[in-house]
N, C-alpha and C. Protein backbone atom coordinates (compact mmCIF):
# COMPACT_ATOMS: atom_id res chain seq x y z
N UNK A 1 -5.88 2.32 12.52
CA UNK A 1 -6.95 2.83 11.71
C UNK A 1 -6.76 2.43 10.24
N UNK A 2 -5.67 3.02 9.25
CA UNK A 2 -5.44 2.53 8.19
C UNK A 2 -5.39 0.79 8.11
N UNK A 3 -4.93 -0.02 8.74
CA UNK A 3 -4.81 -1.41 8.93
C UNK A 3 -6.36 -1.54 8.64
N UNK A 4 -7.32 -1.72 9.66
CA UNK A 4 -8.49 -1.70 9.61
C UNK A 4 -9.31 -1.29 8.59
N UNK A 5 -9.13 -0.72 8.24
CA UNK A 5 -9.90 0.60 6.74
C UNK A 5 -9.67 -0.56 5.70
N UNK A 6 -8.03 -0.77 5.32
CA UNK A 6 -7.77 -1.59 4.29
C UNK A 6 -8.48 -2.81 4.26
N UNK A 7 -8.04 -3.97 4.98
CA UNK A 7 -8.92 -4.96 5.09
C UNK A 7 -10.53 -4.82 5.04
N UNK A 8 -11.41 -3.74 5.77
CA UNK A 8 -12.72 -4.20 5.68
C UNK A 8 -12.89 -3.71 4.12
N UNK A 9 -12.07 -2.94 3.28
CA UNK A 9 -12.67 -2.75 2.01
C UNK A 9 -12.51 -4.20 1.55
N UNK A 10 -11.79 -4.84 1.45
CA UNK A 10 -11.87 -6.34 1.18
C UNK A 10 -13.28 -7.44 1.59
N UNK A 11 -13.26 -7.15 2.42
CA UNK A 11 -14.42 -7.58 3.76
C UNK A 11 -15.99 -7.02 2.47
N UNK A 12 -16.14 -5.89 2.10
CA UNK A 12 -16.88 -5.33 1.79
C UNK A 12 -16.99 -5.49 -0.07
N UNK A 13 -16.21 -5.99 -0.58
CA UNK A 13 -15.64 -6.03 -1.91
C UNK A 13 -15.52 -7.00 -2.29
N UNK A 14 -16.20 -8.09 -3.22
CA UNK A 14 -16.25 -9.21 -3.42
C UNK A 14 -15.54 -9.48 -4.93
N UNK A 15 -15.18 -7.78 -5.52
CA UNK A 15 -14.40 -8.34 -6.57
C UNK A 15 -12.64 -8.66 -6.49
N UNK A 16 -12.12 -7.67 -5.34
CA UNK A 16 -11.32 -7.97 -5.21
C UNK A 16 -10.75 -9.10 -3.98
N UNK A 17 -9.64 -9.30 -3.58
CA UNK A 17 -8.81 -9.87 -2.66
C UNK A 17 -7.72 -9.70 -1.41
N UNK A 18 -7.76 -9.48 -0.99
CA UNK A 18 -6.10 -9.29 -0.35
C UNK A 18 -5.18 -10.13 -0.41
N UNK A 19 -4.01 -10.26 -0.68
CA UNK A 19 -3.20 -11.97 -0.61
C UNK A 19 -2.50 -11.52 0.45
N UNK A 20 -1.43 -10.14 0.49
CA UNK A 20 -0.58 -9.75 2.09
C UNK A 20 -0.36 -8.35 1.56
N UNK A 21 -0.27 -8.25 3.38
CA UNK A 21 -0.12 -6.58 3.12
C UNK A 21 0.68 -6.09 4.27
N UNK A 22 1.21 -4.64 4.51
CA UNK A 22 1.71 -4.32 5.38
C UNK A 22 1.71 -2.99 5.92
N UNK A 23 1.61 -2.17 6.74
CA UNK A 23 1.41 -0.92 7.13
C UNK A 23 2.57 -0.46 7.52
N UNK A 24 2.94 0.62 6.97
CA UNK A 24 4.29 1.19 7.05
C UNK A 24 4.15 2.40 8.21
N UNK A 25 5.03 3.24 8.50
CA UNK A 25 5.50 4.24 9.30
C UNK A 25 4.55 5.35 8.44
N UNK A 26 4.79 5.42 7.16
CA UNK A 26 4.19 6.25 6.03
C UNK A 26 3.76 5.95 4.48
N UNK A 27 3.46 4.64 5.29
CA UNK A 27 2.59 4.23 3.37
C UNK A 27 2.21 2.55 3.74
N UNK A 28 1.66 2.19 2.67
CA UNK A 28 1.62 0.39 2.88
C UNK A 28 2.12 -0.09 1.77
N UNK A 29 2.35 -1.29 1.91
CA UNK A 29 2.44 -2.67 0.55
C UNK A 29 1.56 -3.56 0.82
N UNK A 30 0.82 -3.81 -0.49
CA UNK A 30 -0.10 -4.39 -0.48
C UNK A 30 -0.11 -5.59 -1.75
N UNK A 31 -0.29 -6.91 -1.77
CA UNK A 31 -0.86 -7.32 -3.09
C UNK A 31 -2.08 -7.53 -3.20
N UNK A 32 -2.85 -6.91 -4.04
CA UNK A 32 -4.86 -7.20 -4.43
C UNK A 32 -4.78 -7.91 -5.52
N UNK A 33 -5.29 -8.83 -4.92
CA UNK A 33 -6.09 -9.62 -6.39
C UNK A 33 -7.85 -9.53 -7.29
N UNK A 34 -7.72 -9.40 -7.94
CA UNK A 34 -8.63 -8.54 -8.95
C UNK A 34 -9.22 -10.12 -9.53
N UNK A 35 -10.79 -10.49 -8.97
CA UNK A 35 -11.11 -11.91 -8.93
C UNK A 35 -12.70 -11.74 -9.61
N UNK A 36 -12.91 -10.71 -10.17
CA UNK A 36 -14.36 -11.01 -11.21
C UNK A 36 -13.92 -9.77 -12.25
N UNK A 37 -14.14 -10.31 -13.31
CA UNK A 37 -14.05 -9.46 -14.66
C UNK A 37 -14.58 -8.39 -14.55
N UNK A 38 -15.90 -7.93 -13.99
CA UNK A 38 -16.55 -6.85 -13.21
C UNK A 38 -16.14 -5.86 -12.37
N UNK A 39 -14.90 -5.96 -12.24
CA UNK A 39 -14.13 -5.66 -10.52
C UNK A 39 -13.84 -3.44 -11.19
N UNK A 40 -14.30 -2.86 -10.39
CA UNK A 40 -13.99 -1.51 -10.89
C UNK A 40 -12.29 -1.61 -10.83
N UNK A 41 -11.87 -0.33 -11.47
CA UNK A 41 -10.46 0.02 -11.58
C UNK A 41 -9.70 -0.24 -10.04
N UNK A 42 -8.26 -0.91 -10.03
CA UNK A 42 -7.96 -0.68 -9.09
C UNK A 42 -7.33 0.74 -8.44
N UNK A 43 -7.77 2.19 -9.47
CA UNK A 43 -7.64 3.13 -9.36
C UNK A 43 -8.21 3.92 -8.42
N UNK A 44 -9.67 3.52 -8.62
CA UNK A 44 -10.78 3.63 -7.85
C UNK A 44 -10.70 2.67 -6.74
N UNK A 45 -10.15 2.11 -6.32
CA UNK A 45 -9.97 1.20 -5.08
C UNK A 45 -9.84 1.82 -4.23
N UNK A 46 -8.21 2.40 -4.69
CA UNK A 46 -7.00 2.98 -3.46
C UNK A 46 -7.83 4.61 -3.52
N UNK A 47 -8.58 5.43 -4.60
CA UNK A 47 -8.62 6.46 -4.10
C UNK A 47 -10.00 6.60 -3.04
N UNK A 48 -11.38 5.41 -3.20
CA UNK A 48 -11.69 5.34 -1.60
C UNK A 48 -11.63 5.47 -0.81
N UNK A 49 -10.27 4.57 -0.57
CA UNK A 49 -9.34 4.29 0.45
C UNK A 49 -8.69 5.57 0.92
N UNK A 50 -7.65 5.80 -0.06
CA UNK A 50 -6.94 7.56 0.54
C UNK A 50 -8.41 8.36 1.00
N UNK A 51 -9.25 8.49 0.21
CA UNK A 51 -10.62 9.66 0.59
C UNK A 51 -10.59 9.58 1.67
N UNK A 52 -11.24 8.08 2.41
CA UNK A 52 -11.89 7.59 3.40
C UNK A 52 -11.05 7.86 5.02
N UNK A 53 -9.52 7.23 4.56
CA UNK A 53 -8.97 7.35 5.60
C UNK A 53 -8.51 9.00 6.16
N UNK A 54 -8.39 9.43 4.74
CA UNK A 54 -7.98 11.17 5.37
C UNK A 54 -9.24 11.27 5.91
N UNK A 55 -10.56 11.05 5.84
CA UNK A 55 -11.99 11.90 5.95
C UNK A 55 -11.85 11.37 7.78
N UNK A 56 -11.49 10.21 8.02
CA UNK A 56 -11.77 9.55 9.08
C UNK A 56 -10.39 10.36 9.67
N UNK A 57 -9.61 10.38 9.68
CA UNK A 57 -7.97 10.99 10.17
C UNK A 57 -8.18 12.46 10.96
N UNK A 58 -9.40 13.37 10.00
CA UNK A 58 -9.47 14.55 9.74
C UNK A 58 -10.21 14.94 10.94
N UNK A 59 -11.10 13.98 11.03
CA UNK A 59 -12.14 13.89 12.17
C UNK A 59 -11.98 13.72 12.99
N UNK A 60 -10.99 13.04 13.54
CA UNK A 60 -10.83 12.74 14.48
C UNK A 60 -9.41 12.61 15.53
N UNK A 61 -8.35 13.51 14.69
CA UNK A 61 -7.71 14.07 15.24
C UNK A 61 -7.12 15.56 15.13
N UNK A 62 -6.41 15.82 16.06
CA UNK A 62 -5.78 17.37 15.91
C UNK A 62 -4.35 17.29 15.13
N UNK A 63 -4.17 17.98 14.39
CA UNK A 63 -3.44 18.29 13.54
C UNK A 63 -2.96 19.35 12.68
N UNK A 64 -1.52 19.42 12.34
CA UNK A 64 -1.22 20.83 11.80
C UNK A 64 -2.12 20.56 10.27
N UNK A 65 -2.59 21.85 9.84
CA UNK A 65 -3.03 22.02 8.54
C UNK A 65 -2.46 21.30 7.43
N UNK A 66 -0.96 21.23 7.62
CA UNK A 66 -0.40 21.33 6.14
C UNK A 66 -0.99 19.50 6.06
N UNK A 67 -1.06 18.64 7.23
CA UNK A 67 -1.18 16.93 7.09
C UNK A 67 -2.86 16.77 6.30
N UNK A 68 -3.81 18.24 6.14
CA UNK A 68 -4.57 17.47 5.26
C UNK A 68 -4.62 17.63 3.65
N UNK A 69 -3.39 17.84 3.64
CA UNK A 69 -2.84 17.66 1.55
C UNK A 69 -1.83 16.48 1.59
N UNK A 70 -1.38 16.06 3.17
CA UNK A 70 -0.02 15.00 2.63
C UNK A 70 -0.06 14.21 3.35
N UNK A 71 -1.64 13.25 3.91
CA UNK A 71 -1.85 12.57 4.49
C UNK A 71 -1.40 11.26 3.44
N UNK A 72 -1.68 11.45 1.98
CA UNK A 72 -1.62 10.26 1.22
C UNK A 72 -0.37 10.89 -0.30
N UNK A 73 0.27 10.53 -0.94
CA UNK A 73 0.99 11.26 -1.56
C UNK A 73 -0.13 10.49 -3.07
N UNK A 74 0.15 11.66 -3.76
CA UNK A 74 -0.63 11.94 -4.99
C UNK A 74 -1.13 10.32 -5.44
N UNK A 75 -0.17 10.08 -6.20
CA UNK A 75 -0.47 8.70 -6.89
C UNK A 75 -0.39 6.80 -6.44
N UNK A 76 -0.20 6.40 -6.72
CA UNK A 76 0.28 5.00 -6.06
C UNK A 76 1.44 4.33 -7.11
N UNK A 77 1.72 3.18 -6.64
CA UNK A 77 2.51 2.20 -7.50
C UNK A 77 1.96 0.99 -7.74
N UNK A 78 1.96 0.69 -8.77
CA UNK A 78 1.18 -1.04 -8.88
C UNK A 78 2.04 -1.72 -9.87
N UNK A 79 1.89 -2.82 -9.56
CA UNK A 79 3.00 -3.85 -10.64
C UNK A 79 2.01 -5.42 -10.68
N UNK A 80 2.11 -5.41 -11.66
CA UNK A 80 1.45 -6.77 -12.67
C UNK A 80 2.45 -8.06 -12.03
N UNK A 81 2.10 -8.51 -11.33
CA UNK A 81 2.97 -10.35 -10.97
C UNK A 81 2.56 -11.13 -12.02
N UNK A 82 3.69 -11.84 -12.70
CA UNK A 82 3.20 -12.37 -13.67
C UNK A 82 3.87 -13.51 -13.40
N UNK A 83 4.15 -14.26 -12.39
CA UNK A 83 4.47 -15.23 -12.53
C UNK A 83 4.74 -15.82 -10.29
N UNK A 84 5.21 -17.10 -10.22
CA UNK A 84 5.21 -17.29 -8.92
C UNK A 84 6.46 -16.81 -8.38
N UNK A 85 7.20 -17.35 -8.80
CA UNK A 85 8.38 -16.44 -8.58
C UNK A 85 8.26 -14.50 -7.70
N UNK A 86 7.88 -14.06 -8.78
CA UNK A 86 7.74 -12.97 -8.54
C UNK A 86 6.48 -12.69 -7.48
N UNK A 87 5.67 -13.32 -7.44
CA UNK A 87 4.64 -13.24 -6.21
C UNK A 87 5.51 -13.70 -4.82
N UNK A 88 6.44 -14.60 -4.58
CA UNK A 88 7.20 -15.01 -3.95
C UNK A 88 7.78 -14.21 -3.04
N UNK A 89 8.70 -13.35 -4.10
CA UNK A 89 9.87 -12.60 -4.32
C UNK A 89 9.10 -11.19 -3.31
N UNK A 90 7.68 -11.10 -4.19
CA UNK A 90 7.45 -9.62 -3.36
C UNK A 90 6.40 -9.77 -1.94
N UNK A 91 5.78 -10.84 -1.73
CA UNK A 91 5.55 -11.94 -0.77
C UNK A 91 6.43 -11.58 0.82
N UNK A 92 7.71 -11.96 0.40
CA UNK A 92 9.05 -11.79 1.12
C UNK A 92 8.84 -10.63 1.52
N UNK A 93 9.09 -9.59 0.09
CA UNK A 93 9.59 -8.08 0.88
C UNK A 93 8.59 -7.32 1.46
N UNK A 94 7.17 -7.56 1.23
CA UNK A 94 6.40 -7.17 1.89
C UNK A 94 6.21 -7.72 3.53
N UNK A 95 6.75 -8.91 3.78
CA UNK A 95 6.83 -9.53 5.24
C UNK A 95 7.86 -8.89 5.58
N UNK A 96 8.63 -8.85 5.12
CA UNK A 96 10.07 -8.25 6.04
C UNK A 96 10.43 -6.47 5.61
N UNK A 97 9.47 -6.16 4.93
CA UNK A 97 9.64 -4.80 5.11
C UNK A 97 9.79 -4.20 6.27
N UNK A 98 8.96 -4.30 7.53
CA UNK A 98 9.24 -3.26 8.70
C UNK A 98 10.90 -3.65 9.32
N UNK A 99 11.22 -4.74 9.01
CA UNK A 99 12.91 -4.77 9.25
C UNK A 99 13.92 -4.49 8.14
N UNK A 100 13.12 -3.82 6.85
CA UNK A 100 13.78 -3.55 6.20
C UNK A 100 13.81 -1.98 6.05
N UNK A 101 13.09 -1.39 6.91
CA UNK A 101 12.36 0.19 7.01
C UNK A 101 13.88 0.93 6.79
N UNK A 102 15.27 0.39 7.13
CA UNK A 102 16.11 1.67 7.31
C UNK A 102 16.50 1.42 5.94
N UNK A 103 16.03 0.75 4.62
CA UNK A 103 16.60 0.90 3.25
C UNK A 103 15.39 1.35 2.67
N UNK A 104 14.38 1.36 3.13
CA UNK A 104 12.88 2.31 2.35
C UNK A 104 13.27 3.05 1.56
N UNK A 105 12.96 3.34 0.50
CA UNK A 105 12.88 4.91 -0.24
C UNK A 105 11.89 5.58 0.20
N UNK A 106 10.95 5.12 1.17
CA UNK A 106 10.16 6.53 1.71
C UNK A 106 10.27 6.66 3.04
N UNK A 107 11.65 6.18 3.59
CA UNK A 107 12.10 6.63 4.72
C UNK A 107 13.01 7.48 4.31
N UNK A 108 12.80 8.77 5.01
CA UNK A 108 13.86 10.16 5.19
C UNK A 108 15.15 9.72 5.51
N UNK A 109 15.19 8.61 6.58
CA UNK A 109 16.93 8.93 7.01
C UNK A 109 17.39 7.63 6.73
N UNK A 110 16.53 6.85 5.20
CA UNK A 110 17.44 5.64 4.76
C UNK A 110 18.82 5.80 4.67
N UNK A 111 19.65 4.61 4.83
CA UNK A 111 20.73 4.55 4.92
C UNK A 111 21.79 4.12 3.55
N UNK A 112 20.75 3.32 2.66
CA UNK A 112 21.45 2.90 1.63
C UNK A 112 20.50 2.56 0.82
N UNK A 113 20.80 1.95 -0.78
CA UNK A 113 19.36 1.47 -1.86
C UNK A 113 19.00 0.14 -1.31
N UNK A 114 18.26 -0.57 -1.39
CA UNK A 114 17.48 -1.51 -1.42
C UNK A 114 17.65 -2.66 -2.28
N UNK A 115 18.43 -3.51 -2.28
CA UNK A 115 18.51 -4.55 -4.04
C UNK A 115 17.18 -5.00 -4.08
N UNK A 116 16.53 -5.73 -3.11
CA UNK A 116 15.36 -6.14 -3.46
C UNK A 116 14.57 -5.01 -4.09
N UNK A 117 14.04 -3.84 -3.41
CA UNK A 117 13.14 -2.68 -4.13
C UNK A 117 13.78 -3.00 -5.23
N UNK A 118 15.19 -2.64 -5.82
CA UNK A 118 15.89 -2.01 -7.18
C UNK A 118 15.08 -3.35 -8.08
N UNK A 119 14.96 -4.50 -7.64
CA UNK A 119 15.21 -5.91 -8.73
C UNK A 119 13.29 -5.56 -8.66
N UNK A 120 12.55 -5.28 -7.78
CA UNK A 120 10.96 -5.36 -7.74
C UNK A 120 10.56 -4.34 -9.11
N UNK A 121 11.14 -3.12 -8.44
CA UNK A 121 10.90 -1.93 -9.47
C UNK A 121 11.76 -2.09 -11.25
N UNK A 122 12.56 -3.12 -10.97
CA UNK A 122 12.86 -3.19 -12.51
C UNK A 122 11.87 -4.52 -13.40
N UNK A 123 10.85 -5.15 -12.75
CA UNK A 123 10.30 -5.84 -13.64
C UNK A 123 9.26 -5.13 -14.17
């Protein structure tokens, strides 16, 4: 469902892009590219998106109460690529994230830090 959701906003959205993305256990990575000067906030993108998919989630399955406040966690993360390298770099960790799931920071029973996350999150 989320897989699906993400892409057709693309499908449907001619200002932005998708370049790669990935669906996690409990979140995604995504890079959007932002391709007409016109393009609304990518603020307003993702909160569509969170709206849409809890509204669709809500509907259509059974669930304990507390999953419709923590279907999506408050805010997001976004980072400016400013160069190829670094599109590269996060390129990579977004492909090999689901084999990288046991160093996640939003996996509960990670095992250790991440160098790649640590070197992504310090540019």
């Amino acid at each position: 469902m989320v897989s699906n959701i993400w892409h057709n906003m693309f499908m449907i959205n001619e200002s932005i892009q998708e370049d790669q993305y990935i669906v996690m256990p409990n979140h995604l990575h995504s890079i959007v590219l932002i391709v007409k000067d016109n393009a609304d906030t990518l603020g307003n993108y993702i909160g569509r998106f969170k709206s849409y998919t809890t509204h669709l989630y809500n509907s259509q399955f059974q669930h304990d109460d507390k999953l419709d406040k923590l279907l999506w966690q408050r805010n997001y993360y976004d980072h400016i690529i400013i160069n190829e390298v670094s599109l590269l770099k996060i390129r990579d960790y977004i492909a090999n994230n689901p084999a990288r799931w046991f160093l996640d920071k939003e996996n509960p029973n990670r095992t250790r830090k991440d160098d790649l996350e640590e070197w992504i999150e310090s540019l």
